[in-house]
C-alpha atoms as a PDB file:
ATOM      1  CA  UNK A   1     -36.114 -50.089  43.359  1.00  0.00           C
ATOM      2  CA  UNK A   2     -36.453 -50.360  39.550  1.00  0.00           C
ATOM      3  CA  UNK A   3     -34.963 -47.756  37.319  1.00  0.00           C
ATOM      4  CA  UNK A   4     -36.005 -46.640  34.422  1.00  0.00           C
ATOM      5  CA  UNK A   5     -34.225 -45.645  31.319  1.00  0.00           C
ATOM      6  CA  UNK A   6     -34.715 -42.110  29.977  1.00  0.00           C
ATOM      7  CA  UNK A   7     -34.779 -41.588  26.457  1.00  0.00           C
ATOM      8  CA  UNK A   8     -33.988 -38.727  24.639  1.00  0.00           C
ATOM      9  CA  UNK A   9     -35.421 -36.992  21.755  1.00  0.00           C
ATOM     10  CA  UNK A  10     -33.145 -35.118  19.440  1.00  0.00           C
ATOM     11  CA  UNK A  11     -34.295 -32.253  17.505  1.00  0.00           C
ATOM     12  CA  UNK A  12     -31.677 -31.237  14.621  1.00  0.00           C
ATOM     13  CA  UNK A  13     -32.110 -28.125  13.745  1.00  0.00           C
ATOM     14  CA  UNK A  14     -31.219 -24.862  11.046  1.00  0.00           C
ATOM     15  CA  UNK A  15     -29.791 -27.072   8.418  1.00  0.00           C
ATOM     16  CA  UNK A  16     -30.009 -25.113   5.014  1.00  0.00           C
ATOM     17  CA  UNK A  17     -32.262 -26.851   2.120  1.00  0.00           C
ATOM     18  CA  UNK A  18     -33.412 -29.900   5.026  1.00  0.00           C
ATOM     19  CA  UNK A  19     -36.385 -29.697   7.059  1.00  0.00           C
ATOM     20  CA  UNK A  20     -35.821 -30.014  11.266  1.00  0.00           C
ATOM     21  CA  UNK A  21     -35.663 -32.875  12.460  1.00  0.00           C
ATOM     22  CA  UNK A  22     -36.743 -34.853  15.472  1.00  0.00           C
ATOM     23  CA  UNK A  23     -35.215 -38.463  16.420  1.00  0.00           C
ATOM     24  CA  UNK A  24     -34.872 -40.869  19.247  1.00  0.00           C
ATOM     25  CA  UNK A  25     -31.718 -41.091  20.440  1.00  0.00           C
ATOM     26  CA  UNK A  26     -30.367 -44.222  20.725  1.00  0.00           C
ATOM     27  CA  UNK A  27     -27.590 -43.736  23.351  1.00  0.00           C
ATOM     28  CA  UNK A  28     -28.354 -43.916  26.901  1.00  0.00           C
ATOM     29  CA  UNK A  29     -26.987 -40.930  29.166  1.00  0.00           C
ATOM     30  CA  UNK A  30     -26.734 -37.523  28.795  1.00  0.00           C
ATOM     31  CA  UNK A  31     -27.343 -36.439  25.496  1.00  0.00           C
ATOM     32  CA  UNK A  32     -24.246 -36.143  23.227  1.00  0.00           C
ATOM     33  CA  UNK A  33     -22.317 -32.707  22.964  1.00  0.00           C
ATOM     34  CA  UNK A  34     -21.715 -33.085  19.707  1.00  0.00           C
ATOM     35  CA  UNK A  35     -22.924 -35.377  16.721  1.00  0.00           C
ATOM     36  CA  UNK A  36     -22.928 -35.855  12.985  1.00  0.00           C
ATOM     37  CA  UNK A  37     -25.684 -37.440  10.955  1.00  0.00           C
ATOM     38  CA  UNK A  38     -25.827 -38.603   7.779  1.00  0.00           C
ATOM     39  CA  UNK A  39     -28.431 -36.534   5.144  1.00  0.00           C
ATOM     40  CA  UNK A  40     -31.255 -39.161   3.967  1.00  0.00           C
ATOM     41  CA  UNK A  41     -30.943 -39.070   0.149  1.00  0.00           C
ATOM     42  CA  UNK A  42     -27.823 -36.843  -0.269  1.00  0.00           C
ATOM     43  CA  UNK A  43     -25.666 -39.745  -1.298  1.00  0.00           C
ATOM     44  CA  UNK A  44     -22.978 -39.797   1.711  1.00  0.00           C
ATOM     45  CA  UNK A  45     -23.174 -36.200   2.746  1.00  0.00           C
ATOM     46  CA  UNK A  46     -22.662 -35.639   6.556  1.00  0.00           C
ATOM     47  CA  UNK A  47     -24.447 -32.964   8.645  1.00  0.00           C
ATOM     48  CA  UNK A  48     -22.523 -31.418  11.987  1.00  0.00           C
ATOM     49  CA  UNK A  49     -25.120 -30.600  14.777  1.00  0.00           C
ATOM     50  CA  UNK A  50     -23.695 -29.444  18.411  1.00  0.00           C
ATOM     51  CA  UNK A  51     -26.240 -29.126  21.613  1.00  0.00           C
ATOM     52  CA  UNK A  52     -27.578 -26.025  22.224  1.00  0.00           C
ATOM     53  CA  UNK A  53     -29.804 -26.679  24.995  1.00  0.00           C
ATOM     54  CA  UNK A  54     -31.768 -29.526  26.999  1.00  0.00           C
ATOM     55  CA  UNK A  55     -34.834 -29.686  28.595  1.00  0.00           C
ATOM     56  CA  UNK A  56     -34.685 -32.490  31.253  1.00  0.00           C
ATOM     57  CA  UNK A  57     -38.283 -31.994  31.970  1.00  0.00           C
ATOM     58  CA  UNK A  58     -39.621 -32.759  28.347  1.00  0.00           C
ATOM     59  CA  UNK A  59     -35.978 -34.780  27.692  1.00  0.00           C
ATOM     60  CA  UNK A  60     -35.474 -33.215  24.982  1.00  0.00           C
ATOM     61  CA  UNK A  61     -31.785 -31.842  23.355  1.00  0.00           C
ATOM     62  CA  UNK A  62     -31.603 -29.287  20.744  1.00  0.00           C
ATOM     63  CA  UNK A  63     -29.325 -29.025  18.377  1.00  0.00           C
ATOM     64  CA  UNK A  64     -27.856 -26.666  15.846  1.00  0.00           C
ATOM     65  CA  UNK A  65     -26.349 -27.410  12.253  1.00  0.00           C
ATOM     66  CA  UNK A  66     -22.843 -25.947  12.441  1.00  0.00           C
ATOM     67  CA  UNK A  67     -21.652 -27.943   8.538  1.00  0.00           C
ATOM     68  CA  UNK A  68     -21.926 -30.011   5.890  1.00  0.00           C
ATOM     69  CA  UNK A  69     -19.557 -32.132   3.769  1.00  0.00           C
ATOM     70  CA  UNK A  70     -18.216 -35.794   3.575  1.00  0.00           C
ATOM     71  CA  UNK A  71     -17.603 -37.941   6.869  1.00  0.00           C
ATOM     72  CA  UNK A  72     -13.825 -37.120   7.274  1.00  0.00           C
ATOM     73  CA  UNK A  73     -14.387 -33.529   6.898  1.00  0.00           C
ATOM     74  CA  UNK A  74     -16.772 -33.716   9.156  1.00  0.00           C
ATOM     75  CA  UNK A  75     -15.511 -35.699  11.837  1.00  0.00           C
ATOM     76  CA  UNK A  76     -12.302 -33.879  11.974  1.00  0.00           C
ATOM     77  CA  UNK A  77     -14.024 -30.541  12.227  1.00  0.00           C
ATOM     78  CA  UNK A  78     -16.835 -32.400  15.462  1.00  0.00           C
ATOM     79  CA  UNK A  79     -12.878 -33.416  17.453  1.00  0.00           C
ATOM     80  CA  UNK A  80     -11.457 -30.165  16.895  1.00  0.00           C
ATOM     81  CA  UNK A  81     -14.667 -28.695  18.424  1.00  0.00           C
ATOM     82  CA  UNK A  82     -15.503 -31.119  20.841  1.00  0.00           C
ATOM     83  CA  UNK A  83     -11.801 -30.312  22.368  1.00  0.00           C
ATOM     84  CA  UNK A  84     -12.351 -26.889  22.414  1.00  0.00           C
ATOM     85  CA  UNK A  85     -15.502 -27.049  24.341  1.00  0.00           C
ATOM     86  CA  UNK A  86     -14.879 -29.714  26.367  1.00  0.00           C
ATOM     87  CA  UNK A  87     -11.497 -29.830  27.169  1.00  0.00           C
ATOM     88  CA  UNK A  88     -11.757 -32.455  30.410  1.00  0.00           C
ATOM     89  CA  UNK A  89     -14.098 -34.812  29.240  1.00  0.00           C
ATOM     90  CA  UNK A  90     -12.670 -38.015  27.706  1.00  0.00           C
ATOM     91  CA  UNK A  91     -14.879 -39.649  24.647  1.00  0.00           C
ATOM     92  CA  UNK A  92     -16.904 -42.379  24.845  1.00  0.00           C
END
C-alpha cells in the first residue's frame, strides 16, 4: 500500500494593518502548535501566530496573530508559550 502525504494549508489570521493569509505548509505532520513568520516588506519584523483550530477534512489549520516585533522577541515569547500549552511534548 502506497501512502500519501497530506499537506496542509495554513491560514494566518487577525494580524493588525496585514491582510489574512493562506500558505502551504511545508512541514509534514500535524500542523505546528505554534509558529512565527516573517512580514513580507516590513524589513525583519516577525509575526507570532498559534493554532486555533484544524479541519482534517479540508486539512486546513487556523491560526491567530498573538504579536509582533523582531525575531528574538518573538521567539522567546512562541517557547514561553509553547511550554505553557504543551508542557509534554518535546520540539522538533
Amino acid at each position: 500500500m502506497v501512502s500519501m502525504q497530506t499537506q496542509w494549508v495554513y491560514q494566518l489570521r487577525n494580524c493588525p494593518d496585514t491582510e489574512d493569509v493562506e500558505a502551504l505548509a511545508e512541514e509534514e505532520g500535524r500542523p505546528l502548535q505554534v509558529l512565527a513568520r516573517r512580514r513580507e516588506g516590513a524589513d525583519g519584523l516577525v509575526d507570532a501566530y498559534i493554532l486555533q483550530r484544524i479541519d482534517a477534512q479540508a486539512h486546513t489549520a487556523v491560526y491567530a496573530w498573538v504579536l509582533a516585533g523582531d525575531s528574538g522577541l518573538v521567539t522567546d515569547y512562541l517557547l514561553e508559550l509553547l511550554a505553557e500549552v504543551c508542557p509534554g511534548e518535546r520540539a522538533r
